[in-house]
N, C-alpha and C. Protein backbone atom coordinates (compact mmCIF):
# COMPACT_ATOMS: atom_id res chain seq x y z
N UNK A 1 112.76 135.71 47.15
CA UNK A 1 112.00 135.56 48.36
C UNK A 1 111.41 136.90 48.80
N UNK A 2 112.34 138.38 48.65
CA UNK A 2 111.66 139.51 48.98
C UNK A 2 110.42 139.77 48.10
N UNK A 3 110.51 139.00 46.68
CA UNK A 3 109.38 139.49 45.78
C UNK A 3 107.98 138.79 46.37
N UNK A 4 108.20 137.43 46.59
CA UNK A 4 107.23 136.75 47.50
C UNK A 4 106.26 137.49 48.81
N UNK A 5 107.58 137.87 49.51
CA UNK A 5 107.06 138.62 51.08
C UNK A 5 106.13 139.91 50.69
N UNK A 6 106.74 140.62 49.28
CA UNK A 6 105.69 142.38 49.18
C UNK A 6 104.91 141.56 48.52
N UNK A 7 105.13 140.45 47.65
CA UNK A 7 103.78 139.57 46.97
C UNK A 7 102.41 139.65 48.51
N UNK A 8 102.75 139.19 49.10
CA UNK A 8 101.95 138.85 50.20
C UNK A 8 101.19 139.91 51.07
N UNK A 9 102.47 140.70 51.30
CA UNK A 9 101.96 142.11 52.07
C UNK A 9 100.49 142.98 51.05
N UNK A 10 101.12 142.95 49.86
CA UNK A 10 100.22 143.73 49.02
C UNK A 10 98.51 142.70 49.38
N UNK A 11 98.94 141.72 48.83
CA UNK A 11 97.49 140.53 49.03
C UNK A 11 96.92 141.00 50.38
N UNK A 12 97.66 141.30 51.47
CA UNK A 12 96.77 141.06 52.35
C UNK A 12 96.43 142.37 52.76
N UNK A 13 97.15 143.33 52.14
CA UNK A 13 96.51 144.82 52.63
C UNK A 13 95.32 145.31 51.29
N UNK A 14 95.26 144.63 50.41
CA UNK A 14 94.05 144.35 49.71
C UNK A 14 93.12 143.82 50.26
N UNK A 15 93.25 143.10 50.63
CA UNK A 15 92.00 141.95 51.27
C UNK A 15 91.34 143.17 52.33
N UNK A 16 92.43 143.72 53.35
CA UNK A 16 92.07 144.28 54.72
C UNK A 16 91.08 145.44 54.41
N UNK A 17 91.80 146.18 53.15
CA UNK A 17 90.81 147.36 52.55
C UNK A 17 89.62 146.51 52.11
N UNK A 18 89.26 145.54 51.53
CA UNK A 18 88.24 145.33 50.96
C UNK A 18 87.61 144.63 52.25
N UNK A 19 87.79 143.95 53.33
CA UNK A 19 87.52 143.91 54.10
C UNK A 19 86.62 145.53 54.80
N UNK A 20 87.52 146.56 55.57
CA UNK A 20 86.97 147.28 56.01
C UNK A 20 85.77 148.18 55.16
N UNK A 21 86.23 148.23 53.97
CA UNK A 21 85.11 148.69 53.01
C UNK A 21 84.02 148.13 52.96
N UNK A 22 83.84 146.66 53.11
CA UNK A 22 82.58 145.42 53.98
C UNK A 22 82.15 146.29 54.75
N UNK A 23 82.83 146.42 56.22
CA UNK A 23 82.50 146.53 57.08
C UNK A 23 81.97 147.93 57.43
N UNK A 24 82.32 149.01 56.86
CA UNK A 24 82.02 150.29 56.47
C UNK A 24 80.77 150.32 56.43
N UNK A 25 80.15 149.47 55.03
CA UNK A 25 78.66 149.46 54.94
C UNK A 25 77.80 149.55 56.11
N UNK A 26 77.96 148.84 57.26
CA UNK A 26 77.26 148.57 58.40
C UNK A 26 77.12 149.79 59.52
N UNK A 27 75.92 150.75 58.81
CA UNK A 27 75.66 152.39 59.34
C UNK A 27 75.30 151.95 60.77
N UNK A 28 74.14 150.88 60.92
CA UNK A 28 73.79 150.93 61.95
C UNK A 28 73.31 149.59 62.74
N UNK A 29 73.95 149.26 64.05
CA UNK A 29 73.71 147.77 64.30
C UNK A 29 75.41 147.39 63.98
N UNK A 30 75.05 145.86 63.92
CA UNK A 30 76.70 145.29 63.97
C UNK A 30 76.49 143.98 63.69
N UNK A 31 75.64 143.49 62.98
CA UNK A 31 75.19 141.87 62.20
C UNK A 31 75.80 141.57 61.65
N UNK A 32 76.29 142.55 60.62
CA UNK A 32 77.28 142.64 59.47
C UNK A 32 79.12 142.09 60.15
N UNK A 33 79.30 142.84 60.96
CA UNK A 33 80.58 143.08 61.52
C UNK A 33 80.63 141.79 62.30
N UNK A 34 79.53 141.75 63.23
CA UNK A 34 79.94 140.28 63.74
C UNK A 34 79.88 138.81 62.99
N UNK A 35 78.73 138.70 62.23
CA UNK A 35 79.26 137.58 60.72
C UNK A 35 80.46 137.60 60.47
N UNK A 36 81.02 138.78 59.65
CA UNK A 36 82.57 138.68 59.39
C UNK A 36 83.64 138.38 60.35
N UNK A 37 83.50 138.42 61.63
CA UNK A 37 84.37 138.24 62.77
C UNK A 37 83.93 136.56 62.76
N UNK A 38 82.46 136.13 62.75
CA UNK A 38 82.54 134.79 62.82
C UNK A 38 83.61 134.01 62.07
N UNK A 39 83.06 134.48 60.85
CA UNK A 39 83.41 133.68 59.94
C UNK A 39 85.15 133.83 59.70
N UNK A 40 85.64 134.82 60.18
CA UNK A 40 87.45 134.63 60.37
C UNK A 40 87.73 134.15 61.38
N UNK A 41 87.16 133.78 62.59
CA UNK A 41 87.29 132.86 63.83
C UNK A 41 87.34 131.60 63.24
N UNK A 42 86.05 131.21 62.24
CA UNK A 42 86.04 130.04 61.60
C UNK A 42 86.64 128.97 60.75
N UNK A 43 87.31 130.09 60.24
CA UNK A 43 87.90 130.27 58.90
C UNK A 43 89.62 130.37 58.87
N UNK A 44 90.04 131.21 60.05
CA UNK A 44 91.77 131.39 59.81
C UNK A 44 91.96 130.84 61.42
N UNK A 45 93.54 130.64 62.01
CA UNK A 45 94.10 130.33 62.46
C UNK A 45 93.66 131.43 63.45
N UNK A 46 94.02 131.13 65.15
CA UNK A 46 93.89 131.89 66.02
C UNK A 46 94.88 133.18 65.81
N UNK A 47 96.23 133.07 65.29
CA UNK A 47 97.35 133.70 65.49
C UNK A 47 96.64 134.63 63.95
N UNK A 48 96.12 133.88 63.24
CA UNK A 48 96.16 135.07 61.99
C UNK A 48 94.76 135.94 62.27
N UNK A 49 93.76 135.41 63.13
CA UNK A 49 93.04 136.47 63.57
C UNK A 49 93.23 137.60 64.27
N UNK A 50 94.25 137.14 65.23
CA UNK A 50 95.28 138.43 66.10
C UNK A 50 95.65 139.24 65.34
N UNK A 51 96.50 138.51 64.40
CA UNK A 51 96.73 139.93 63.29
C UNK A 51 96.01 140.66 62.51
N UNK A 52 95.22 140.09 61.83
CA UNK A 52 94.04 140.62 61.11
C UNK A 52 93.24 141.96 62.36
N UNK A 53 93.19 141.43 63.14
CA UNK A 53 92.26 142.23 64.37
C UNK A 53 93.57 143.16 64.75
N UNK A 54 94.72 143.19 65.08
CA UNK A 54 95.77 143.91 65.13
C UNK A 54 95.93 145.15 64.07
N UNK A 55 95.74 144.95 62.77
CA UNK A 55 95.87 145.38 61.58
C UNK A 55 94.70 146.29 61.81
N UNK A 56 93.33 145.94 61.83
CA UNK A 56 92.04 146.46 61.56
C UNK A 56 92.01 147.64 62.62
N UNK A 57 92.57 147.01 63.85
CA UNK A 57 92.36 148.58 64.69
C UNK A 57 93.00 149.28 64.86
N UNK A 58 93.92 149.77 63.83
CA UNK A 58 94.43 150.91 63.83
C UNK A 58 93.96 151.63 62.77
N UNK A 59 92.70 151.14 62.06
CA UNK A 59 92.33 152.06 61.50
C UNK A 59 91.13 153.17 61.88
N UNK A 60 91.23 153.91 60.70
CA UNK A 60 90.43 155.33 61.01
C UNK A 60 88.58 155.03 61.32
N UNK A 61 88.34 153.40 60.58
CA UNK A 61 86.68 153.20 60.02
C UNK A 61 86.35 152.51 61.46
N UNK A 62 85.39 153.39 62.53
CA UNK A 62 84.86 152.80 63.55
C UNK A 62 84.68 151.29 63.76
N UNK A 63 83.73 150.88 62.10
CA UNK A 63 83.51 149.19 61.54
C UNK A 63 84.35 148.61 61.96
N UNK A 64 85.68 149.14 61.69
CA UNK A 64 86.79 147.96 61.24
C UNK A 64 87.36 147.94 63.14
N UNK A 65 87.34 148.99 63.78
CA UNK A 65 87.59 148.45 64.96
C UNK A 65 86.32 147.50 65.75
N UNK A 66 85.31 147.88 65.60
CA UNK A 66 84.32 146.92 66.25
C UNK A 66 84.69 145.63 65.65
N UNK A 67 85.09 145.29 64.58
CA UNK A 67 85.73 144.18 64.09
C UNK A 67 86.54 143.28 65.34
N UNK A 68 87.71 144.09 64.90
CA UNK A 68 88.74 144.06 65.43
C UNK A 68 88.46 143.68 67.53
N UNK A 69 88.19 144.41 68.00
CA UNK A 69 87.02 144.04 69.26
C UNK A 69 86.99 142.91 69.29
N UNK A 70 85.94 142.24 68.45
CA UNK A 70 84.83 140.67 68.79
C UNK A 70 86.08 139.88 68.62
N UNK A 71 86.78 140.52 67.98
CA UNK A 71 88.28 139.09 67.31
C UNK A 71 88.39 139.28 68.77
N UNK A 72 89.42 140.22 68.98
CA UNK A 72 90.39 140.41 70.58
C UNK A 72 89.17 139.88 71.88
N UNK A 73 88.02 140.28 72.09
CA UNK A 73 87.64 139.70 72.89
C UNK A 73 86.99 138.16 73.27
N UNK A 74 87.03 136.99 71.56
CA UNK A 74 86.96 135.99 71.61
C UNK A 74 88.49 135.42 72.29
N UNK A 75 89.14 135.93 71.45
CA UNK A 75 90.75 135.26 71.61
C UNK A 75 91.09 135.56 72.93
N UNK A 76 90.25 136.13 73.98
CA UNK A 76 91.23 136.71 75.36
C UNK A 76 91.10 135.83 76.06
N UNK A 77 90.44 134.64 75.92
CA UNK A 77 90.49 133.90 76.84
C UNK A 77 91.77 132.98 76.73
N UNK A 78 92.35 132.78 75.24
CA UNK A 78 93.80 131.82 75.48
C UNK A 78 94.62 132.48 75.30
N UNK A 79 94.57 133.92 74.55
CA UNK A 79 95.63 134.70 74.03
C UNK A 79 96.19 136.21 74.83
N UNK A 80 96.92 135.99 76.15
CA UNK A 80 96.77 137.24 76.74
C UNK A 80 96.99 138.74 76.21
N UNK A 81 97.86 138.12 74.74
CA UNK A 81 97.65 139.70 74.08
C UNK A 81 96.65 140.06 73.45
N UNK A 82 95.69 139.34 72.99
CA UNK A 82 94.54 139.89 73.01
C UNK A 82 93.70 140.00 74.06
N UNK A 83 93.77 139.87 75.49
CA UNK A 83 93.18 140.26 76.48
C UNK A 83 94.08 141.64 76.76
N UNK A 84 95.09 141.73 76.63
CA UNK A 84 95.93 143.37 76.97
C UNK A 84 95.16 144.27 76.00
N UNK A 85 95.01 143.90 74.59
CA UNK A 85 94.95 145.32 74.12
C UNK A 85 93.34 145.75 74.37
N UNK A 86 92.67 144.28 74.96
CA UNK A 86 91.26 145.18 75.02
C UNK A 86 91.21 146.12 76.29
N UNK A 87 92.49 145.54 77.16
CA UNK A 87 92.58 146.19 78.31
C UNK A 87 93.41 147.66 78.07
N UNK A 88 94.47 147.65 77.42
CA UNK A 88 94.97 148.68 77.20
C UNK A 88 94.76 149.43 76.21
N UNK A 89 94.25 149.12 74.82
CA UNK A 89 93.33 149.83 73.76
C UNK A 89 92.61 150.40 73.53
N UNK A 90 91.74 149.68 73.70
CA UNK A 90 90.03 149.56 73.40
C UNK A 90 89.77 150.31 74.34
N UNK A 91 90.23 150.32 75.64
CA UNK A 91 89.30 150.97 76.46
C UNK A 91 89.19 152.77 76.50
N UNK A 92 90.64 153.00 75.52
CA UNK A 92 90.52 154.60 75.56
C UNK A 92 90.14 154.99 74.13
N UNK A 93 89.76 153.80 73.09
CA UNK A 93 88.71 154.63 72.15
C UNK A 93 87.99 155.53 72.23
N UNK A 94 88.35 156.79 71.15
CA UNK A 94 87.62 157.80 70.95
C UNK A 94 86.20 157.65 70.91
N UNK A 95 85.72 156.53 69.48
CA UNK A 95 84.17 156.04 70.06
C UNK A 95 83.89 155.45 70.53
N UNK A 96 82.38 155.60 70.91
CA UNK A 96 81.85 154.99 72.24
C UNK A 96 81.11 153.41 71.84
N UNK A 97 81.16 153.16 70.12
CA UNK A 97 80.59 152.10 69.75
C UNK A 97 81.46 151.30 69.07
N UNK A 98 83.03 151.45 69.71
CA UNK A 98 83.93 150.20 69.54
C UNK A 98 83.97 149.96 71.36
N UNK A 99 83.73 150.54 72.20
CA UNK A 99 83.79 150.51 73.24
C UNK A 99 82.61 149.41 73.72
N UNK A 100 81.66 149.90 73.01
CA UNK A 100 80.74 148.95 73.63
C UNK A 100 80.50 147.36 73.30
N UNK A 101 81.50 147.43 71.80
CA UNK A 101 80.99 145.92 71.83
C UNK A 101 81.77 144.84 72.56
């Protein structure tokens, strides 16, 4: 069962890199970033978008927090922890263009 669980961890911290490496591409604007936020709203469970968006903003790639953002600020309306961290997070981002979205 532990081989299963790092089975999984590895899968999904693959995915997240190849994910933010997506999202990286997107120099300027945010078309890119918000498609991909659609389409995991669309696509996964409310609770696994939390995490995914949990995961993404702690990273270093601006992208991957503006990501991370559109997730937490769709979900704030049923999920109050994603209404906290945009309240307690997001709002003391270093940049000013995870802030804004």
């Amino acid at each position: 069962m532990v081989w299963i669980s790092q089975c999984y961890a590895y899968i999904m911290t693959t995915n997240n890199n190849q994910l933010i490496a997506r999202l990286a591409t997107e120099k300027a604007g945010f078309k890119l970033i918000q498609t991909e936020a659609k389409h995991a709203l669309a696509t996964m469970s409310p609770e696994a978008c939390f995490q995914l968006a949990t995961q993404l903003y702690t990273s270093q790639v601006h992208q991957a927090r503006m990501f991370a953002v559109l997730i937490f600020g769709t979900l704030a309306a049923t999920q109050p922890a994603a209404f906290k961290a945009l309240e307690q997070q997001v709002i003391h981002d270093p940049d000013w263009r995870v802030q804004e979205m």
